[in-house]
C-alpha atoms as a PDB file:
ATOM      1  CA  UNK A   1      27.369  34.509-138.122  1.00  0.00           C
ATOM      2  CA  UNK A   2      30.307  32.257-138.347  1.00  0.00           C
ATOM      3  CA  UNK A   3      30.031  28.670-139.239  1.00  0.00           C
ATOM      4  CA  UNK A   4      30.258  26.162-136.492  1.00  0.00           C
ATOM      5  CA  UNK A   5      30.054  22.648-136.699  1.00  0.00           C
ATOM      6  CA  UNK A   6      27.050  20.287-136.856  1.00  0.00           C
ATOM      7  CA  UNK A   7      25.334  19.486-133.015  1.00  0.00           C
ATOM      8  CA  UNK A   8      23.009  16.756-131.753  1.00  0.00           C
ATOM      9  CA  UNK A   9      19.399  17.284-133.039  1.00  0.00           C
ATOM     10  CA  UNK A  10      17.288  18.354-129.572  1.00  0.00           C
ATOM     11  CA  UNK A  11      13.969  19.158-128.709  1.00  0.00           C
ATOM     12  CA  UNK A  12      13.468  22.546-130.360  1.00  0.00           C
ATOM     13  CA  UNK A  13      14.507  21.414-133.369  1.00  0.00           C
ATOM     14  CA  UNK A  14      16.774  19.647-136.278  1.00  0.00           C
ATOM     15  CA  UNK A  15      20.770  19.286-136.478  1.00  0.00           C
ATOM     16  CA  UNK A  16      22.441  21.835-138.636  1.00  0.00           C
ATOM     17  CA  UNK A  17      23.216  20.910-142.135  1.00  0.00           C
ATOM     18  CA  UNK A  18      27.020  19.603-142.549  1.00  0.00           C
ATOM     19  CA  UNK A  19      28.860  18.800-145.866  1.00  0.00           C
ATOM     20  CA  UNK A  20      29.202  15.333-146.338  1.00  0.00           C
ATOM     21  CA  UNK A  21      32.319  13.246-146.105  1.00  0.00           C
ATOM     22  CA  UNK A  22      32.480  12.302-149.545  1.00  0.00           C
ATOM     23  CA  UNK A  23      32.635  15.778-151.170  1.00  0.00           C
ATOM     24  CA  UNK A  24      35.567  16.043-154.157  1.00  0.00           C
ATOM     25  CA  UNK A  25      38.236  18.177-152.897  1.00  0.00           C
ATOM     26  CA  UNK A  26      39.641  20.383-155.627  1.00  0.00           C
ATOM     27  CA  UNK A  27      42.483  23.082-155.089  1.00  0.00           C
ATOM     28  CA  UNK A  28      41.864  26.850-156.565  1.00  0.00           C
ATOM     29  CA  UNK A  29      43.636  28.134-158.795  1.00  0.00           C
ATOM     30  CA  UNK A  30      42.266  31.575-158.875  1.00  0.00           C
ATOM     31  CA  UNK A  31      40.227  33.948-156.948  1.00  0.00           C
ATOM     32  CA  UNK A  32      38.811  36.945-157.897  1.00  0.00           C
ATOM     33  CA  UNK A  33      36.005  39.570-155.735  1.00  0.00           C
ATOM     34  CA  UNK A  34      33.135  36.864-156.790  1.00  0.00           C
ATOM     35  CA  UNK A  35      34.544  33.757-158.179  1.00  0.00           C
ATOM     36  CA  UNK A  36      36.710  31.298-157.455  1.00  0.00           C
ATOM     37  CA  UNK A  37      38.351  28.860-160.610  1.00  0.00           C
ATOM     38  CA  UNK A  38      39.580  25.481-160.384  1.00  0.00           C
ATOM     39  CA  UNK A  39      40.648  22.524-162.196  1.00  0.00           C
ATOM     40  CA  UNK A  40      38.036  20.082-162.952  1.00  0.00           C
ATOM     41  CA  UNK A  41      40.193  17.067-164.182  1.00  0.00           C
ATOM     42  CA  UNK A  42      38.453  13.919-165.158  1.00  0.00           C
ATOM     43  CA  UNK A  43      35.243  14.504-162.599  1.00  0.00           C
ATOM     44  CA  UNK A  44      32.692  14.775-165.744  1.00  0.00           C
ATOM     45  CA  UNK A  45      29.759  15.437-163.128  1.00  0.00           C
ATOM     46  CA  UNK A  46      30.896  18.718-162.281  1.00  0.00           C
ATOM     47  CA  UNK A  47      28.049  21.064-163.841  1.00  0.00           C
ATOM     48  CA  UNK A  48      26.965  24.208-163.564  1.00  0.00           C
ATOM     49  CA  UNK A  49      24.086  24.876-160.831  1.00  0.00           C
ATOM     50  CA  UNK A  50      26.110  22.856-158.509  1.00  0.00           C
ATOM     51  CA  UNK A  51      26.725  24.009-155.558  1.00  0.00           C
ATOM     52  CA  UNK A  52      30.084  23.889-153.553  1.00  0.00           C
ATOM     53  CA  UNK A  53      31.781  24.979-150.414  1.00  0.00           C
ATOM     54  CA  UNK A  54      35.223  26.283-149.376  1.00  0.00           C
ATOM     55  CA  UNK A  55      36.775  25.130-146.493  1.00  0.00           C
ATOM     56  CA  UNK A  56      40.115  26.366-144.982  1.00  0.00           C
ATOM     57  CA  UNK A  57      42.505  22.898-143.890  1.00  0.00           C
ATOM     58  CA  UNK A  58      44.477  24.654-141.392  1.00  0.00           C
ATOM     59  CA  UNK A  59      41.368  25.475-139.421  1.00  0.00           C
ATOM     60  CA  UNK A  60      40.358  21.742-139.471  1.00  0.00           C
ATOM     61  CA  UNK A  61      38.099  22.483-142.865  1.00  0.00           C
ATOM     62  CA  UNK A  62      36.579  25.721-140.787  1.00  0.00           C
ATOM     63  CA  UNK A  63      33.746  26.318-143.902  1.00  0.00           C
ATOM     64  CA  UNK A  64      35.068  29.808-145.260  1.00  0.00           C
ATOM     65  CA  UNK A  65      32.268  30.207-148.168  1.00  0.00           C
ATOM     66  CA  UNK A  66      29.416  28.818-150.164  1.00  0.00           C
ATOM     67  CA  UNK A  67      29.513  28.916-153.924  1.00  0.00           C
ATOM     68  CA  UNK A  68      27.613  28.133-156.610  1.00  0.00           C
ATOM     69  CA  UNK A  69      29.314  26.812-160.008  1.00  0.00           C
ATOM     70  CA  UNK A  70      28.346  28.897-162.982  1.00  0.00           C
ATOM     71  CA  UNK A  71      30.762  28.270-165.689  1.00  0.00           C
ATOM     72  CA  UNK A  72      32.204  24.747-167.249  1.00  0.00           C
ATOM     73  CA  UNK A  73      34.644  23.615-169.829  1.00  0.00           C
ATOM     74  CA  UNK A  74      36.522  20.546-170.087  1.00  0.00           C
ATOM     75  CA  UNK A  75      39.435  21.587-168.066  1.00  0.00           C
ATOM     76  CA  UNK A  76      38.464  24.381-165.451  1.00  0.00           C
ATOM     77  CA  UNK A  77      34.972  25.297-163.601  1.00  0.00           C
ATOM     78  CA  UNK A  78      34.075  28.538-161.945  1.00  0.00           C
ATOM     79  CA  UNK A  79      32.423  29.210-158.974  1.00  0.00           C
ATOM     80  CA  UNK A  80      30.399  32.258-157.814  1.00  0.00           C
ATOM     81  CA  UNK A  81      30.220  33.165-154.074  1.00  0.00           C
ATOM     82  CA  UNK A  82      27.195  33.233-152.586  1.00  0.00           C
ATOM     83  CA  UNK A  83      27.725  33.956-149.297  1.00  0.00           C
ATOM     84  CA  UNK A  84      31.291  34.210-147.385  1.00  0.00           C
ATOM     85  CA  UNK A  85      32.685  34.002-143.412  1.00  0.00           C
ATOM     86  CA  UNK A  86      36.054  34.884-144.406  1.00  0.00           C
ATOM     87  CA  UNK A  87      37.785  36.026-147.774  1.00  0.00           C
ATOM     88  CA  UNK A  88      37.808  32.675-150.207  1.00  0.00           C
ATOM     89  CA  UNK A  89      42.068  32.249-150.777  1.00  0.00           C
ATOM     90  CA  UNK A  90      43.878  30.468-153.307  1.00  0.00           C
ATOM     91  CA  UNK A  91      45.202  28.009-150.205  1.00  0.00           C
ATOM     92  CA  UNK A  92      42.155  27.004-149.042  1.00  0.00           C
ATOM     93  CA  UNK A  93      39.744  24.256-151.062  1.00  0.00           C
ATOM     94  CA  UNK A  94      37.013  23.948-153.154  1.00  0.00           C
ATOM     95  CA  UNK A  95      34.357  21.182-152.322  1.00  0.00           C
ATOM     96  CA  UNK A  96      31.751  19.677-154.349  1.00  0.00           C
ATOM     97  CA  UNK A  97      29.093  17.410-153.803  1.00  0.00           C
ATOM     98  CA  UNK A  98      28.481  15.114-156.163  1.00  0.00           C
ATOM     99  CA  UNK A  99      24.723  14.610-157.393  1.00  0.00           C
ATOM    100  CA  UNK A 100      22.956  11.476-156.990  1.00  0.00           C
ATOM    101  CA  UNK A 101      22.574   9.530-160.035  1.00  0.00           C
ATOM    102  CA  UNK A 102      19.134  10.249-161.746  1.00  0.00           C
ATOM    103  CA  UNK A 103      16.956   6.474-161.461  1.00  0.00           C
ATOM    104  CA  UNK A 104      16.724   6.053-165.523  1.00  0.00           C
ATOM    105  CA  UNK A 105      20.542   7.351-166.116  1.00  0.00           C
ATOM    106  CA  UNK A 106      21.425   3.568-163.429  1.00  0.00           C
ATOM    107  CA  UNK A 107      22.739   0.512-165.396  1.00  0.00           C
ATOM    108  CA  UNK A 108      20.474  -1.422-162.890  1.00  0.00           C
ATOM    109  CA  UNK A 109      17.403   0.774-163.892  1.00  0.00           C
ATOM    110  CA  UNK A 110      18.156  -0.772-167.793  1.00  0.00           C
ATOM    111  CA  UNK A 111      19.151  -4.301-166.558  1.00  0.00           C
ATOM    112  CA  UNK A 112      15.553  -4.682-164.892  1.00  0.00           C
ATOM    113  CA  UNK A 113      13.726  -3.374-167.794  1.00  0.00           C
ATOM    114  CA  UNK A 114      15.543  -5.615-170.208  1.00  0.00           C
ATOM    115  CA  UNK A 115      15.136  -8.597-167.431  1.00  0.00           C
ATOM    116  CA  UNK A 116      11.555  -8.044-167.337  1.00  0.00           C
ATOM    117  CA  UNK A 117      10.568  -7.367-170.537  1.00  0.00           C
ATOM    118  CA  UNK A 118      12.143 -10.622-171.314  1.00  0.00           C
ATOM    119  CA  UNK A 119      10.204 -12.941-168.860  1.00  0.00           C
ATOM    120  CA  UNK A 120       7.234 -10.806-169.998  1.00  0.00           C
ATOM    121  CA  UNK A 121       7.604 -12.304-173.724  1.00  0.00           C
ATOM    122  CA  UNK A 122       8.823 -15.414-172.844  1.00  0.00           C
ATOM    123  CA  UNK A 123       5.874 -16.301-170.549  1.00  0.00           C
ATOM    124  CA  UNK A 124       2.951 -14.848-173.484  1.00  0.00           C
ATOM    125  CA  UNK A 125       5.033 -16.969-175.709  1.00  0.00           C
ATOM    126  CA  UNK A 126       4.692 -20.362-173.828  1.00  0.00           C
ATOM    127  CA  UNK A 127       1.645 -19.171-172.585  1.00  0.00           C
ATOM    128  CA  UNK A 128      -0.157 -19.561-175.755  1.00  0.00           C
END
């Protein structure tokens, strides 16, 4: 069935599923039966588990393939293909979703705890 882009929610049911807008764009630099490889650069969140989406620009990002990263070093990732519409290509582009921050990896998270931890002791202190 070939991809087709996101409609309307209606009465039978929910909206399709759609990639968001602020997926990371990076080119492929090699494709093989299965996999797909491509420069990570300096995006440190790119893990493996991740999953990631090509999309063909001349057909207006027309989604050609879902992947699944499976391999990481510090320069280069690898993708596997999970399921295709078309053949993945070295001219069409790799996207990736970022994750959300986990809640206890946030600077604000930390910030709080040290904020209220300090009221906490300040206020037994003078209350005493």
């Amino acid at each position: 069935m070939p991809w087709s882009p996101p409609q309307a929610p209606t009465a039978s049911g929910p909206a399709l599923p759609r990639i968001p807008r602020d997926a990371a764009r990076f080119e492929i630099d090699s494709v093989t039966d299965s996999t797909a490889t491509f420069r990570v650069r300096e995006a440190r969140w790119v893990r493996t588990g991740l999953p990631s989406y090509v999309v063909d620009p001349q057909q207006r990002d027309a989604l050609v393939a879902r992947l699944r990263v499976i391999r990481r070093d510090s320069a280069t990732a690898t993708a596997l293909v999970t399921g295709q519409v078309t053949r993945v290509k070295p001219e069409h582009f790799l996207l990736v979703v970022r994750p959300e921050e986990r809640w206890w990896h946030e600077r604000r998270f930390w910030m709080g705890t040290l904020v209220g931890t300090i009221i906490g002791v300040g206020s037994m202190v003078v209350g005493r």
